[in-house]
PDB file of N, CA and C in Angstrom:
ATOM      1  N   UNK A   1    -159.052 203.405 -23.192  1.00  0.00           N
ATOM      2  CA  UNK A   1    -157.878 202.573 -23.108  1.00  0.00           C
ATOM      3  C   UNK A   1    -157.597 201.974 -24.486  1.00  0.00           C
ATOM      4  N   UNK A   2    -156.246 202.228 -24.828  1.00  0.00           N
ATOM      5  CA  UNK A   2    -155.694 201.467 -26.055  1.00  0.00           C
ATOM      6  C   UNK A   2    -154.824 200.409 -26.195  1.00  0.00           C
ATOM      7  N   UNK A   3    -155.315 199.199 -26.686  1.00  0.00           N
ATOM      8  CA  UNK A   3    -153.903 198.085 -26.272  1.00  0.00           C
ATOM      9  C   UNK A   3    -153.185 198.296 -27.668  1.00  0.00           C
ATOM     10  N   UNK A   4    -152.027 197.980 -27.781  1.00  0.00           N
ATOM     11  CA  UNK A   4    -151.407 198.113 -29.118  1.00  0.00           C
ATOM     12  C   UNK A   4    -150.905 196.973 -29.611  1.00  0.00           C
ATOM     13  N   UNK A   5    -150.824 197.328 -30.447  1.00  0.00           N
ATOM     14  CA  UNK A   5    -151.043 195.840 -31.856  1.00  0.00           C
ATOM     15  C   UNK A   5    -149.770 195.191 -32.079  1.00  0.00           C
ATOM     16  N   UNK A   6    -149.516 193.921 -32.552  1.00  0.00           N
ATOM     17  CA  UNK A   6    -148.128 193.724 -33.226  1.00  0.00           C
ATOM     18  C   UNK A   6    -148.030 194.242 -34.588  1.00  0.00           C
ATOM     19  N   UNK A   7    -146.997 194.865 -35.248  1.00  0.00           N
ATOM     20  CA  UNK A   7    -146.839 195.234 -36.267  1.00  0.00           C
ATOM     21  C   UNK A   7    -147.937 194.708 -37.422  1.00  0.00           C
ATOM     22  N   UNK A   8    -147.724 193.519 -37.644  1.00  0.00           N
ATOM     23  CA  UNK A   8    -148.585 193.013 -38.413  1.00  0.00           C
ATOM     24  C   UNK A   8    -149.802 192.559 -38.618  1.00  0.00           C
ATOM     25  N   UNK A   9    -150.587 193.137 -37.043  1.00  0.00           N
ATOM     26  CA  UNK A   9    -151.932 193.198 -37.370  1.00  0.00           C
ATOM     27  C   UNK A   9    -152.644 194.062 -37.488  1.00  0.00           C
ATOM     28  N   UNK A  10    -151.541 195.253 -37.233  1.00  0.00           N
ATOM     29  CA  UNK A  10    -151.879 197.040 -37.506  1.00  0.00           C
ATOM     30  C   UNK A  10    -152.707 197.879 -38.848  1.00  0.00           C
ATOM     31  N   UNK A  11    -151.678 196.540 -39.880  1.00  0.00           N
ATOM     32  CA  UNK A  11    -151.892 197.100 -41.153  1.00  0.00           C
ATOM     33  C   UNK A  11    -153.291 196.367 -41.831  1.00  0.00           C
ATOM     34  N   UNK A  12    -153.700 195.836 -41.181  1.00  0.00           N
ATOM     35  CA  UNK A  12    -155.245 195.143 -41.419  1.00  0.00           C
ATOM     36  C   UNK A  12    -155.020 193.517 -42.069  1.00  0.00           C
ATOM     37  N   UNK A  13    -154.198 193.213 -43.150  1.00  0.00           N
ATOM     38  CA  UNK A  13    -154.242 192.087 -43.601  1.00  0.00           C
ATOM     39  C   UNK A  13    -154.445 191.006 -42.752  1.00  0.00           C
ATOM     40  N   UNK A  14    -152.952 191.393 -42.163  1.00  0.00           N
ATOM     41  CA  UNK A  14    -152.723 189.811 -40.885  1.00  0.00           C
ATOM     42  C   UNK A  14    -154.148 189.556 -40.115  1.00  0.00           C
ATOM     43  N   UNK A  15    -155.018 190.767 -40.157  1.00  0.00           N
ATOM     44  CA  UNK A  15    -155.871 190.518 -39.133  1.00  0.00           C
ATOM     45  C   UNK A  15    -157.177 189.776 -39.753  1.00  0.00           C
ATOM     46  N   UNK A  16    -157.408 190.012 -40.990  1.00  0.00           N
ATOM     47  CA  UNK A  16    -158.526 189.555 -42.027  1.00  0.00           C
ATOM     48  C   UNK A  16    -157.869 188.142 -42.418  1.00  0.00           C
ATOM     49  N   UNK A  17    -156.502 187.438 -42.258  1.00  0.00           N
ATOM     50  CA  UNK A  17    -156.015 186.380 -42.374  1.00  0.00           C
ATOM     51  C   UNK A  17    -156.572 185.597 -40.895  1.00  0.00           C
ATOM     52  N   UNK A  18    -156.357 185.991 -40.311  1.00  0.00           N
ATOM     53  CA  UNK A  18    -156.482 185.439 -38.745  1.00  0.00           C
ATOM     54  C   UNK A  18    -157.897 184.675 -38.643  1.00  0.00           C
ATOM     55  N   UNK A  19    -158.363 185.995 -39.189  1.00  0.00           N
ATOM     56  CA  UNK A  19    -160.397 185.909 -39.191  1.00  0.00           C
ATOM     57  C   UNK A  19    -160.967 184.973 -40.105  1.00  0.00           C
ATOM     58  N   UNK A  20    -159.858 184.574 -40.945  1.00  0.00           N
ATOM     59  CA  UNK A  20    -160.272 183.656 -42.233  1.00  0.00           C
ATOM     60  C   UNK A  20    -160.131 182.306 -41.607  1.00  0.00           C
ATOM     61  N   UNK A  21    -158.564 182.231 -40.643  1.00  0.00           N
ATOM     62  CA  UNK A  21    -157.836 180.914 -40.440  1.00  0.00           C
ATOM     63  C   UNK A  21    -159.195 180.388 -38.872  1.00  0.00           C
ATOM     64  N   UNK A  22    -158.932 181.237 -38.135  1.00  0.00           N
ATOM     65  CA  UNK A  22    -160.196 181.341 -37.318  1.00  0.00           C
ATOM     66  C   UNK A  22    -160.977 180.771 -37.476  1.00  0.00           C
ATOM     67  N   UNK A  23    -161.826 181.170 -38.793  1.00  0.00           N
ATOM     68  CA  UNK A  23    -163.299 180.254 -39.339  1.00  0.00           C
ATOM     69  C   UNK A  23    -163.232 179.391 -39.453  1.00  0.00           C
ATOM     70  N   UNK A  24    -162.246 178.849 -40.197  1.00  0.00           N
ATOM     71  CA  UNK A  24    -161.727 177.528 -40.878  1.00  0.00           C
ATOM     72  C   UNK A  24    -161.499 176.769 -40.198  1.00  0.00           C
ATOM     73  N   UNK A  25    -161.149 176.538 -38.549  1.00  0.00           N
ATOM     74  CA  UNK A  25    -161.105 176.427 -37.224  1.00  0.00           C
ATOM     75  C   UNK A  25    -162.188 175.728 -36.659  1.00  0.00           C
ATOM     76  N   UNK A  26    -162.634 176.976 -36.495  1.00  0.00           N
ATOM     77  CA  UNK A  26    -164.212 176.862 -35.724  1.00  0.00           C
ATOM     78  C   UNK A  26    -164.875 176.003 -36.125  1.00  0.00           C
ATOM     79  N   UNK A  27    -164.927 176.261 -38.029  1.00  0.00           N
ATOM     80  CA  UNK A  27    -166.056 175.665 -38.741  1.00  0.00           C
ATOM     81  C   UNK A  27    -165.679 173.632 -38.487  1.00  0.00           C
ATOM     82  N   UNK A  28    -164.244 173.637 -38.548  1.00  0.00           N
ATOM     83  CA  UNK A  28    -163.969 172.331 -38.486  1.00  0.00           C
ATOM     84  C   UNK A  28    -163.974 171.743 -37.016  1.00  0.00           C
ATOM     85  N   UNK A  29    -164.232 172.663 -35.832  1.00  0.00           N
ATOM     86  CA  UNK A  29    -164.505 172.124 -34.588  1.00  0.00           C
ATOM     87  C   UNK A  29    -165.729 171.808 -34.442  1.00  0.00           C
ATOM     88  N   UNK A  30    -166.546 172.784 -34.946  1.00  0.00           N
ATOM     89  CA  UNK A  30    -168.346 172.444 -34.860  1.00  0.00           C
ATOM     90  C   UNK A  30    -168.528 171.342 -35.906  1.00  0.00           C
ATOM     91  N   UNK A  31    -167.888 170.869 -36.971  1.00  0.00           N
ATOM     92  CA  UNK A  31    -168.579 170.272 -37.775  1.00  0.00           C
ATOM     93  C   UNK A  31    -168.840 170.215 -39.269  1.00  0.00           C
ATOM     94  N   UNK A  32    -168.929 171.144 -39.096  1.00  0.00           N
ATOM     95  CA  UNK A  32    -169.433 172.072 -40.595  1.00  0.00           C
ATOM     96  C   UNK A  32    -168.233 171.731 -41.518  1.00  0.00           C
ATOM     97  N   UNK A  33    -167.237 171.499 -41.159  1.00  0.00           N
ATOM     98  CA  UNK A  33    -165.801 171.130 -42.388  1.00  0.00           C
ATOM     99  C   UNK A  33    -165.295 169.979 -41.702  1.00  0.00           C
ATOM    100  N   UNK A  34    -165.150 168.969 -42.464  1.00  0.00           N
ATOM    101  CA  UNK A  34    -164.413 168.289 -41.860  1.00  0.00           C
ATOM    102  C   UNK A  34    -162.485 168.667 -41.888  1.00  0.00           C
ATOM    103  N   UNK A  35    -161.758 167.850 -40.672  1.00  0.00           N
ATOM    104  CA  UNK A  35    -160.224 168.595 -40.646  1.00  0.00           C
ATOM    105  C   UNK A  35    -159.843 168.473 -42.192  1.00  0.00           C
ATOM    106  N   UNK A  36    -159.430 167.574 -42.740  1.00  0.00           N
ATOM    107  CA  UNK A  36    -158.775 167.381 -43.842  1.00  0.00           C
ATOM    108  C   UNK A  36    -159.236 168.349 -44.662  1.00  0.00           C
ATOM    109  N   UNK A  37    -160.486 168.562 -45.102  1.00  0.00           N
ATOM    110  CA  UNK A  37    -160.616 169.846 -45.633  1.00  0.00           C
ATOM    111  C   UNK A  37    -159.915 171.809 -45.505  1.00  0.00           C
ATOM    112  N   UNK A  38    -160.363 171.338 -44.106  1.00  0.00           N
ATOM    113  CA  UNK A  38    -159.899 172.535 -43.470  1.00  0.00           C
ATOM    114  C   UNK A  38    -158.701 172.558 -43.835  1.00  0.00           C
ATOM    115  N   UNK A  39    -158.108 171.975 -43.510  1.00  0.00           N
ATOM    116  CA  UNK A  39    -156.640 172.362 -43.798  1.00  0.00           C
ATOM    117  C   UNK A  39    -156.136 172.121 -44.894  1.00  0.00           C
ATOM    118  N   UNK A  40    -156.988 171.829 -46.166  1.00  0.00           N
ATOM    119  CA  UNK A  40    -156.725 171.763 -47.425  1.00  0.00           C
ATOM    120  C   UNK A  40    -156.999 173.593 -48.125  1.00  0.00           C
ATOM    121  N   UNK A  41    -158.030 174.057 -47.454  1.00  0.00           N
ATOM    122  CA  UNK A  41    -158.213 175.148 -47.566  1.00  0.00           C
ATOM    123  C   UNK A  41    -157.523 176.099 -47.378  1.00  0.00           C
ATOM    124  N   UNK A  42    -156.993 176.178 -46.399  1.00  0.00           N
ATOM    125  CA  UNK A  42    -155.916 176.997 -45.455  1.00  0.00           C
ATOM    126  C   UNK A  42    -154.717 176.649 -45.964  1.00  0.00           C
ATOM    127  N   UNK A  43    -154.265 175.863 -46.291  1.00  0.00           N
ATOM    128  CA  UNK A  43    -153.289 175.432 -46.768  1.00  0.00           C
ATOM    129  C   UNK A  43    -152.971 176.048 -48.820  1.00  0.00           C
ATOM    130  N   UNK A  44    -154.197 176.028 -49.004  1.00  0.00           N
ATOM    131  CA  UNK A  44    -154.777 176.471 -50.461  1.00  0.00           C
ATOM    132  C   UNK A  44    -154.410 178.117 -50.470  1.00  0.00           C
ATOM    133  N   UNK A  45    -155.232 178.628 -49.373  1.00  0.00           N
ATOM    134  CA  UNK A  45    -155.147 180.328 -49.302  1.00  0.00           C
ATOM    135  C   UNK A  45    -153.654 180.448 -48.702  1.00  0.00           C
ATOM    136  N   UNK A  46    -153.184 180.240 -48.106  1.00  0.00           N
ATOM    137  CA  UNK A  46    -151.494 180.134 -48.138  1.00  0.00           C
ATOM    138  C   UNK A  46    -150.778 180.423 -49.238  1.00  0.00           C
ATOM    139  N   UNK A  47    -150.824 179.594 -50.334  1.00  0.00           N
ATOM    140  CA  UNK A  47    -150.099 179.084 -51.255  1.00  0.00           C
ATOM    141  C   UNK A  47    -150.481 180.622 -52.353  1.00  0.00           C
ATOM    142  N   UNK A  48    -151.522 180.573 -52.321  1.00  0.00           N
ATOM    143  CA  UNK A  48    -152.440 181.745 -53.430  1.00  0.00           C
ATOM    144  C   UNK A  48    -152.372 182.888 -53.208  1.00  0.00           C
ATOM    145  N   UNK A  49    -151.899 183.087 -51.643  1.00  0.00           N
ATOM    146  CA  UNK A  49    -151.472 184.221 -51.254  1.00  0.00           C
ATOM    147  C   UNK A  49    -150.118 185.108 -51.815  1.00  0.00           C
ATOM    148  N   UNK A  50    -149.256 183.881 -51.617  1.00  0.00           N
ATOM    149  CA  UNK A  50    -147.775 184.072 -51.671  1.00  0.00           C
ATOM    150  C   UNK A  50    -147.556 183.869 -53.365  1.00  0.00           C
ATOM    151  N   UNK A  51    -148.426 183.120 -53.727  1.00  0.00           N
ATOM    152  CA  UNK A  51    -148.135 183.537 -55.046  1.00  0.00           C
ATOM    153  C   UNK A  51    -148.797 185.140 -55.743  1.00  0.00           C
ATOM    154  N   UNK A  52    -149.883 185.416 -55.372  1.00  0.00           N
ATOM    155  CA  UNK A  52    -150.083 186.844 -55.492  1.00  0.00           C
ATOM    156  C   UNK A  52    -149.545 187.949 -55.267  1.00  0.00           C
ATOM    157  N   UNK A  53    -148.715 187.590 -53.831  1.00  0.00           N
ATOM    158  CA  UNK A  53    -147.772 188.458 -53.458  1.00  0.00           C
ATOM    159  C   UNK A  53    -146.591 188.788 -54.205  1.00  0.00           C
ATOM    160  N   UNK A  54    -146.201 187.620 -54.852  1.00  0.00           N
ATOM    161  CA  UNK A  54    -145.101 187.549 -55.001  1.00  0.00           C
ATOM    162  C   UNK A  54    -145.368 187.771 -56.894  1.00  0.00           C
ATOM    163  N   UNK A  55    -145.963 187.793 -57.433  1.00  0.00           N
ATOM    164  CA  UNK A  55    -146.390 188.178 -58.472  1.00  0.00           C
ATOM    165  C   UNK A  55    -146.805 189.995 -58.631  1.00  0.00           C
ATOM    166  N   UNK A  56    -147.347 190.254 -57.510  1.00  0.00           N
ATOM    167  CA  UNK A  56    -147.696 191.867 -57.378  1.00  0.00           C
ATOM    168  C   UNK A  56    -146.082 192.206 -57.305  1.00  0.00           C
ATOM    169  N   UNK A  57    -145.462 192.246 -56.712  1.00  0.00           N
ATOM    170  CA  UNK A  57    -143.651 192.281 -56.384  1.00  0.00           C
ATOM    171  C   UNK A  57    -143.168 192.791 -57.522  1.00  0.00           C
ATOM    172  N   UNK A  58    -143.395 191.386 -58.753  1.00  0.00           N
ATOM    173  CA  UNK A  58    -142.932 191.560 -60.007  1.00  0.00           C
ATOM    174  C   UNK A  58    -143.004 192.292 -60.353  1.00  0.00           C
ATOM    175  N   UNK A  59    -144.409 192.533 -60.591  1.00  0.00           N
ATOM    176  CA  UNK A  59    -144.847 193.607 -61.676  1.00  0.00           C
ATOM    177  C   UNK A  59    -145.223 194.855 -61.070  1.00  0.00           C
ATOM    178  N   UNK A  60    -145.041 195.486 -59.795  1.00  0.00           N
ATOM    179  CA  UNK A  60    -144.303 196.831 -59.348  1.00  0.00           C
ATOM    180  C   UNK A  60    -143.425 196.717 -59.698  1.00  0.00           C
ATOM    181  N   UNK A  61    -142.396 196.228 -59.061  1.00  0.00           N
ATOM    182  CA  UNK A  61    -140.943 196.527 -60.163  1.00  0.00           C
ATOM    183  C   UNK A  61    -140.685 196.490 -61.497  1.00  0.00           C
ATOM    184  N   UNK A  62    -141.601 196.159 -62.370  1.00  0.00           N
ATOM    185  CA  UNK A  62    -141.425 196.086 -63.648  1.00  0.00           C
ATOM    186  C   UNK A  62    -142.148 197.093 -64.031  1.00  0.00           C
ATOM    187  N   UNK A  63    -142.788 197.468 -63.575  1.00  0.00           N
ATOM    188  CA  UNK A  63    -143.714 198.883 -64.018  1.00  0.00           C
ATOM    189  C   UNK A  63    -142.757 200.424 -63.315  1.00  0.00           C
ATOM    190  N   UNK A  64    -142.252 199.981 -62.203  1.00  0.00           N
ATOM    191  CA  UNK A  64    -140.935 201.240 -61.848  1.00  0.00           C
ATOM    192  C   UNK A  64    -140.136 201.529 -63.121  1.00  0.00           C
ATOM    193  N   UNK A  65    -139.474 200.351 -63.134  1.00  0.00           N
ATOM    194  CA  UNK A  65    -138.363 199.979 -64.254  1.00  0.00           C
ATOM    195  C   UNK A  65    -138.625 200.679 -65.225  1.00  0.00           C
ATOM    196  N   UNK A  66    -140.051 200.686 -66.108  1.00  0.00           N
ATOM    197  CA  UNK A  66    -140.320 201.142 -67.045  1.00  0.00           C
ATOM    198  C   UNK A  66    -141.101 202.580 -66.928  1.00  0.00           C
ATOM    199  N   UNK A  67    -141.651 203.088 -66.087  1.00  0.00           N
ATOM    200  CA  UNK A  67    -142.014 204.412 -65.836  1.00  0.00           C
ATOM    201  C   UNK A  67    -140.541 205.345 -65.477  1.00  0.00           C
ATOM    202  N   UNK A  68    -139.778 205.104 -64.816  1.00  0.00           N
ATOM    203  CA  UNK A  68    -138.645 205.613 -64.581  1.00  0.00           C
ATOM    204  C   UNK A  68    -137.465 206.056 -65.739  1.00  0.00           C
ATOM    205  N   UNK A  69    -137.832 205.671 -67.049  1.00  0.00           N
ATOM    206  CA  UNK A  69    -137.083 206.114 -68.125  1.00  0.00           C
ATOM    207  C   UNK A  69    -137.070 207.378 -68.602  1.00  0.00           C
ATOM    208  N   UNK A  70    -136.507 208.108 -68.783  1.00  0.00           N
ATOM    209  CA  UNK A  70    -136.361 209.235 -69.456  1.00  0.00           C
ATOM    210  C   UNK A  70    -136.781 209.340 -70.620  1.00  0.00           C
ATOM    211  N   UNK A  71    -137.552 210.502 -71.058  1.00  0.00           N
ATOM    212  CA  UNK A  71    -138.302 210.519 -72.416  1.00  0.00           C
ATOM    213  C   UNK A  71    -137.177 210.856 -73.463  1.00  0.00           C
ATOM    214  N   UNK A  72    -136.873 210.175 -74.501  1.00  0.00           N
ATOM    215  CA  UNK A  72    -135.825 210.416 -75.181  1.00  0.00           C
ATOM    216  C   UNK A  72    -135.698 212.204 -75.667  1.00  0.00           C
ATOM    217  N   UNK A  73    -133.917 213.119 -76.205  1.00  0.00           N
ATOM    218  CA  UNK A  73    -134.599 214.196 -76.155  1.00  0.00           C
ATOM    219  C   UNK A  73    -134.973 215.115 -77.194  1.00  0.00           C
ATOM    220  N   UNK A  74    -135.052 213.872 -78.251  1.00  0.00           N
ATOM    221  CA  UNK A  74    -135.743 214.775 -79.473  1.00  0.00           C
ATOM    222  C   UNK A  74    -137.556 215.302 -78.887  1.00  0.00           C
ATOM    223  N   UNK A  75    -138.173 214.655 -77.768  1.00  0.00           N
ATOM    224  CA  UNK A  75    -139.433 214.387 -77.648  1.00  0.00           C
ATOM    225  C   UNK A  75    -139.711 215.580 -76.716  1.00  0.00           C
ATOM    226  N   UNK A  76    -138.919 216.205 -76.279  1.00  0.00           N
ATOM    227  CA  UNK A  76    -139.006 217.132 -74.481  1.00  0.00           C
ATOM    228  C   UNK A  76    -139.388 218.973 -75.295  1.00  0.00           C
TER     229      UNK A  76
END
């Protein structure tokens, strides 16, 4: 039997996010973190995420941009 996934936990990330936010959870229900932390953390990997993301973005497109030029045609 196969249950099927939502889109976004198919591709593995969402699901290694979940497992992170999860811990961070747990750890602050048992003890082990207090809340304010926790959610300083989570709140931290959020932020670091989307800036990575959004930095990888860039610079694929800036590396298209520039692989995609034609070799001038004294050079061919």
């Amino acid at each position: 039997m196969r249950l099927p996934l939502p889109e976004a936990l198919a591709n593995g990330s969402a699901g290694k996010r979940l497992i992170w936010l999860g811990g961070l959870g747990a750890m602050a229900t048992i003890g082990l973190l207090e809340w304010p932390v926790a959610v300083a953390v989570g709140a931290g990997t959020f932020v670091a995420e989307r800036f990575a993301r959004a930095n990888s973005i860039t610079r694929h497109g800036a590396d298209a941009a520039t692989t995609n030029r034609s070799a001038p045609a004294d050079q061919e």
